[in-house]
N, C-alpha and C. Protein backbone atom coordinates (compact mmCIF):
# COMPACT_ATOMS: atom_id res chain seq x y z
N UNK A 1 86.26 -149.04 -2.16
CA UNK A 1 87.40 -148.23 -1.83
C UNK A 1 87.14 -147.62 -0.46
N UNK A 2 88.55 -147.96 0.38
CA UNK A 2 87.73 -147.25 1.84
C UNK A 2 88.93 -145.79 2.19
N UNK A 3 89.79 -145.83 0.69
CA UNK A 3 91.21 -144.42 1.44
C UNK A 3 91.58 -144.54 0.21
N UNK A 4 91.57 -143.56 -0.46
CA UNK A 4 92.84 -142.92 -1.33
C UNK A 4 93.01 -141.20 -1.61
N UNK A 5 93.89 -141.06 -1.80
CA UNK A 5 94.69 -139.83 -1.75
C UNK A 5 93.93 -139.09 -3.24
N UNK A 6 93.46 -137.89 -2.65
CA UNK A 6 92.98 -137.19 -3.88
C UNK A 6 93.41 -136.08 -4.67
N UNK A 7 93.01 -135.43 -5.78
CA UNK A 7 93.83 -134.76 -6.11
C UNK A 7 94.73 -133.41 -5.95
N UNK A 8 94.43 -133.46 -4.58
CA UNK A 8 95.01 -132.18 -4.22
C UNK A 8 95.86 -132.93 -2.90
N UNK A 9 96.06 -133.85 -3.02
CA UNK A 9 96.99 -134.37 -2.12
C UNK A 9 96.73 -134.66 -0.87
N UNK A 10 95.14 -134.92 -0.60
CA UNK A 10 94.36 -134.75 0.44
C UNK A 10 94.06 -136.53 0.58
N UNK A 11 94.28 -137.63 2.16
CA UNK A 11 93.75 -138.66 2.43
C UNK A 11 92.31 -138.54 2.02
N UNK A 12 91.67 -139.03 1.99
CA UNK A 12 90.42 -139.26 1.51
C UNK A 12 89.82 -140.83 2.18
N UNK A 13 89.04 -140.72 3.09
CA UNK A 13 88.65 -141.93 3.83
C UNK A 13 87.25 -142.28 4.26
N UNK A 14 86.77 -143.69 3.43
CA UNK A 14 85.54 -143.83 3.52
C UNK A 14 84.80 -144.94 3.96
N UNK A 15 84.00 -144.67 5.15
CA UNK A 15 82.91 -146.12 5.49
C UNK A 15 81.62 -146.32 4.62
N UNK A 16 81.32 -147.64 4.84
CA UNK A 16 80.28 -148.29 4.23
C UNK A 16 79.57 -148.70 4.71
N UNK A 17 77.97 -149.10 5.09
CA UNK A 17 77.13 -149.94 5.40
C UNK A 17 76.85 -151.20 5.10
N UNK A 18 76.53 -152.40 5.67
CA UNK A 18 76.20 -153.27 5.12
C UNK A 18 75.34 -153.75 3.45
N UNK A 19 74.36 -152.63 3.57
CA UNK A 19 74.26 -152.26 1.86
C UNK A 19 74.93 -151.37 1.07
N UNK A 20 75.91 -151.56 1.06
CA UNK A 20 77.42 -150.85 0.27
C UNK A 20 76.99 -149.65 0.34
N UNK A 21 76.29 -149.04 1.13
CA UNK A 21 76.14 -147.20 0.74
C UNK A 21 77.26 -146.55 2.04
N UNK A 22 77.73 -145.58 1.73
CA UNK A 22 78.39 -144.53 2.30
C UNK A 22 78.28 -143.87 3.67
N UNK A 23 78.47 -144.39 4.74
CA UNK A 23 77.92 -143.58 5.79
C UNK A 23 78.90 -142.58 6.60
N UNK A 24 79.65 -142.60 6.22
CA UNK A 24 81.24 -141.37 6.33
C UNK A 24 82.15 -141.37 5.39
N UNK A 25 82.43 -139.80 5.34
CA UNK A 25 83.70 -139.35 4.61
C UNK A 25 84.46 -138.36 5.30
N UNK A 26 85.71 -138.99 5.27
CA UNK A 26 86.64 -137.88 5.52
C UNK A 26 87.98 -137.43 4.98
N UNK A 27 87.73 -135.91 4.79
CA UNK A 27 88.70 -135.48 4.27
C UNK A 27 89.49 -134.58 4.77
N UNK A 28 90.82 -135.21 4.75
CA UNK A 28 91.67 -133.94 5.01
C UNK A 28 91.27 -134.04 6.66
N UNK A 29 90.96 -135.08 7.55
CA UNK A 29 90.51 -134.59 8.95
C UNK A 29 88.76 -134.05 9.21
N UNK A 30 88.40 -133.60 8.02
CA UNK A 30 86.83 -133.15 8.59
C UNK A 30 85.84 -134.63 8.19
N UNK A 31 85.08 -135.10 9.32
CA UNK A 31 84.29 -135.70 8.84
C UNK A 31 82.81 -135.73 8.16
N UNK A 32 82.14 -135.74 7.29
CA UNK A 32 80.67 -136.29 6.87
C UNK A 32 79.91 -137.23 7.20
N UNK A 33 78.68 -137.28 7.50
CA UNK A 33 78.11 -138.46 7.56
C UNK A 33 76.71 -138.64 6.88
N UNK A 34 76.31 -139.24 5.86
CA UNK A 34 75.34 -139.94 5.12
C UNK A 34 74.43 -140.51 5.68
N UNK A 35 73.09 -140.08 5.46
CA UNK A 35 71.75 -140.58 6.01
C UNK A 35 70.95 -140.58 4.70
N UNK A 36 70.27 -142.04 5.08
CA UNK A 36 69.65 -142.86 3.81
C UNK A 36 68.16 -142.93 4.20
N UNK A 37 67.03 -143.56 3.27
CA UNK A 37 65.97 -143.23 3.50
C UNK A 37 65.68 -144.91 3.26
N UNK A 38 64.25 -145.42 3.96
CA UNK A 38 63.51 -146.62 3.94
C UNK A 38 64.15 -147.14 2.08
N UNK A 39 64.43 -145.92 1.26
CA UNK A 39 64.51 -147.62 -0.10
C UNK A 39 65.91 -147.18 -0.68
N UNK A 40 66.57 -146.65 0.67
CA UNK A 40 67.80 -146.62 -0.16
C UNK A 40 68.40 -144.93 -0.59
N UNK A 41 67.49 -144.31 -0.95
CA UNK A 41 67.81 -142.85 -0.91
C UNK A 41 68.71 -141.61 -0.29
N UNK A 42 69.56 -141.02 -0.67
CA UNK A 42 69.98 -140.68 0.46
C UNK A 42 69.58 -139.59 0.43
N UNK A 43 69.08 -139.12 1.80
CA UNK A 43 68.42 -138.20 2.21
C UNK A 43 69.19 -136.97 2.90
N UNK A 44 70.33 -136.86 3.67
CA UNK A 44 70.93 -135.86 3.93
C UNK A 44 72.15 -136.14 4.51
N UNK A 45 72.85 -135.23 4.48
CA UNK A 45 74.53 -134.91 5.15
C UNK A 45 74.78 -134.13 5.73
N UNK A 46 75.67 -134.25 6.95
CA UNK A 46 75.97 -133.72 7.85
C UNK A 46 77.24 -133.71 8.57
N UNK A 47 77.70 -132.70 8.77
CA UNK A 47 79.44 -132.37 9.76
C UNK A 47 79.20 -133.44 11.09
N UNK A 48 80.61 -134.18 11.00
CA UNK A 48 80.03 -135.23 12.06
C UNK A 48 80.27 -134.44 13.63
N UNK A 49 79.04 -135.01 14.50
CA UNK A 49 79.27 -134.15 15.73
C UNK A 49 78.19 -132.61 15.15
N UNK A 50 77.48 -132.64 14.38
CA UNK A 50 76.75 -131.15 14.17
C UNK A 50 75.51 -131.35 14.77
N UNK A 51 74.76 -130.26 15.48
CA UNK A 51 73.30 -130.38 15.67
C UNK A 51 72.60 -130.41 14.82
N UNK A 52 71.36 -131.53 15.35
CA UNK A 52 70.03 -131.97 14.02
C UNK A 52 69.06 -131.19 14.76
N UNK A 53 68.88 -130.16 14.58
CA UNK A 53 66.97 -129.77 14.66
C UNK A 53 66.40 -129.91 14.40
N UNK A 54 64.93 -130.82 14.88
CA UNK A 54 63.86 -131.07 14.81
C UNK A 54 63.01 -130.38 15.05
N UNK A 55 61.27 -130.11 13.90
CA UNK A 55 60.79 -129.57 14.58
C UNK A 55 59.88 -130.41 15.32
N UNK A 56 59.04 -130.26 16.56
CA UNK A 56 57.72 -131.11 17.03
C UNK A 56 56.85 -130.53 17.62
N UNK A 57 55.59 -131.08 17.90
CA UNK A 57 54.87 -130.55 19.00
C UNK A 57 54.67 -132.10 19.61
N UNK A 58 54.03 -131.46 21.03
CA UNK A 58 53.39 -132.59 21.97
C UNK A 58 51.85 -132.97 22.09
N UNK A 59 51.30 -134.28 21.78
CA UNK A 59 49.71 -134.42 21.84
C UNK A 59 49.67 -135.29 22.68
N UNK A 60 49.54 -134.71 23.74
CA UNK A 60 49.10 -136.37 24.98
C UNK A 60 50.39 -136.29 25.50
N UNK A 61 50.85 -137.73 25.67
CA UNK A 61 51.60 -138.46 25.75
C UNK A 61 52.97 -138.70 24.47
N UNK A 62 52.26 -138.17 23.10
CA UNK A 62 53.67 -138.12 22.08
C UNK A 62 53.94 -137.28 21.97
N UNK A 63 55.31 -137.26 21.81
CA UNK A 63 56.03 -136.00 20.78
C UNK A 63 55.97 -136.63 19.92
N UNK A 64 55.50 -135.41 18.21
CA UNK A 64 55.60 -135.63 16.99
C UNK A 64 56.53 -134.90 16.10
N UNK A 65 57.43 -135.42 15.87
CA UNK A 65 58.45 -134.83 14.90
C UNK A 65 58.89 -134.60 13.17
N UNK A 66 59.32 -134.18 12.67
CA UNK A 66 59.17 -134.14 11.50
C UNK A 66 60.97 -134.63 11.30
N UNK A 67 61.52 -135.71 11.04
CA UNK A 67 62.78 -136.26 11.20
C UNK A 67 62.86 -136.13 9.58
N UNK A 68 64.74 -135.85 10.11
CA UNK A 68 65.11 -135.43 8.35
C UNK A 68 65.96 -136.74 8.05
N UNK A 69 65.66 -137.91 8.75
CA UNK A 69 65.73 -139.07 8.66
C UNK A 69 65.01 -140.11 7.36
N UNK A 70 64.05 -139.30 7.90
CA UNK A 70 62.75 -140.22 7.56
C UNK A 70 61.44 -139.04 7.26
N UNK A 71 61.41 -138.74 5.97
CA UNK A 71 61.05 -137.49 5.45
C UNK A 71 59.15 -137.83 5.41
N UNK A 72 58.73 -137.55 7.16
CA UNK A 72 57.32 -137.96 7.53
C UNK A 72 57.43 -137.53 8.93
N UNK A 73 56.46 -137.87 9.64
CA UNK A 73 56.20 -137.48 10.95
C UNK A 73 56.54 -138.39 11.63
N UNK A 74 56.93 -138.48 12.72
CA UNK A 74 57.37 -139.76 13.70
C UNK A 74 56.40 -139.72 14.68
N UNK A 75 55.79 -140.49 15.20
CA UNK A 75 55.25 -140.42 16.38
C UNK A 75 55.94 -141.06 17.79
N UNK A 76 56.20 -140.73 18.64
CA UNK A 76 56.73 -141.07 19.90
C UNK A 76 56.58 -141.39 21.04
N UNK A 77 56.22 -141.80 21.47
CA UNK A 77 55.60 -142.33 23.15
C UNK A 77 56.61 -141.52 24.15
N UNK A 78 56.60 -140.46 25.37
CA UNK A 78 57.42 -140.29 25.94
C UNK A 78 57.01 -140.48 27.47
N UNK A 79 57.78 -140.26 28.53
CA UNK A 79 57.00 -139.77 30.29
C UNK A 79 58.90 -139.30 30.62
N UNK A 80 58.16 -138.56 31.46
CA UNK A 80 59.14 -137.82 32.49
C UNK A 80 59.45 -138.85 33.68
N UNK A 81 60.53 -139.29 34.17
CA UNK A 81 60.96 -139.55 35.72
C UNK A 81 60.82 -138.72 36.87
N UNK A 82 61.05 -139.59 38.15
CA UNK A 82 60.71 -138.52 39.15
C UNK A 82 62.19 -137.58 39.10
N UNK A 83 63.22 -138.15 38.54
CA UNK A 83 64.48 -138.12 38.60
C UNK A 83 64.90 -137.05 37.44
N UNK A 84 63.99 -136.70 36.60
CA UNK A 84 64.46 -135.52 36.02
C UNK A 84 64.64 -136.15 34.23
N UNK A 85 64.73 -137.60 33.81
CA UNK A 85 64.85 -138.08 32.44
C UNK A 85 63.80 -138.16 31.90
N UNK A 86 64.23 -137.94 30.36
CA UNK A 86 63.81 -138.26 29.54
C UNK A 86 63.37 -139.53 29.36
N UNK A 87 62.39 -140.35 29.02
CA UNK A 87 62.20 -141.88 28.51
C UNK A 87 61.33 -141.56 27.11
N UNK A 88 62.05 -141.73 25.58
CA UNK A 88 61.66 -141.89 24.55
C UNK A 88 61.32 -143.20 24.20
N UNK A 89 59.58 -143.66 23.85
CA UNK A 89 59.82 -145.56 23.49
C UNK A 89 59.24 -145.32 22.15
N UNK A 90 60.32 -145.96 21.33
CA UNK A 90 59.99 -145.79 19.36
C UNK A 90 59.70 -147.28 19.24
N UNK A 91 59.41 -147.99 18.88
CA UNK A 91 59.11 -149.13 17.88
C UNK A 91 59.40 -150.29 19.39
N UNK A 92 58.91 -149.93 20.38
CA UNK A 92 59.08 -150.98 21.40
C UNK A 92 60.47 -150.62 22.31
N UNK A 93 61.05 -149.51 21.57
CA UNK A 93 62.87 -149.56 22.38
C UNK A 93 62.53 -148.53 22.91
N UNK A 94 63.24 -148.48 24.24
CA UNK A 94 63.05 -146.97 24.86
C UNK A 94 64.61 -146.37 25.42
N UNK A 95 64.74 -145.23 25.33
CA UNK A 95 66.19 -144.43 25.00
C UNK A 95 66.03 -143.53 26.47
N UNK A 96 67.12 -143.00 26.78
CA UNK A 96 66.85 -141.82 28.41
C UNK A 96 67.71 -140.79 27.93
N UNK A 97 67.23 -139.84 28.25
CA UNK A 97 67.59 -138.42 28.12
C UNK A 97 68.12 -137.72 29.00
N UNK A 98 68.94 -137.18 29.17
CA UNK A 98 69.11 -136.35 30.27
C UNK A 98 69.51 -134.99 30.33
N UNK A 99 69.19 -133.52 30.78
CA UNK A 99 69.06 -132.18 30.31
C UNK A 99 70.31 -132.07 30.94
N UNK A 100 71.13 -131.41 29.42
CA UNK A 100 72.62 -130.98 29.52
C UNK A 100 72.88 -130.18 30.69
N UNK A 101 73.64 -129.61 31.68
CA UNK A 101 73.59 -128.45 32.47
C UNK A 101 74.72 -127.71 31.48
């Protein structure tokens, strides 16, 4: 089921993942979004567009985080540019950051 009208007369509209689990709901206009764990679990929900706080510290070269993703520590490879970015490299991929003004 990806929309039906619920009982208070409210659209009701929902995505799926490739393993049939839930990764948005919306109702009435507000959205949710569903985060699952390595066997399937789902691990937490969130207002779509809300801030995730992490906590971490830095050893070396990683930041270590405690992700409410993935209910463990992450380890991270990072370096600064001369240019002012971020470069995060996780599992071989590396992501750029850049500080909001």
């Amino acid at each position: 089921m990806t929309r039906a009208r619920g009982g208070n007369n409210q659209w009701q509209e929902y995505t799926y993942n490739a393993d049939g689990q839930r990764t948005r709901r919306k109702i009435n206009g507000a959205e949710t979004w569903q985060i699952y764990g390595m066997d399937g679990e789902l691990l937490a929900e969130y207002a779509a567009g809300a801030s995730v706080n992490l906590t971490y510290r830095v050893e070396g070269q990683m930041v270590v985080t405690n992700q409410p993703s993935a209910p463990r520590e992450e380890r991270t490879r990072f370096r600064l540019t001369p240019q002012g970015k971020l470069i995060l490299e996780f599992g071989g991929v590396e992501s750029q950051y850049v500080r909001a003004s």
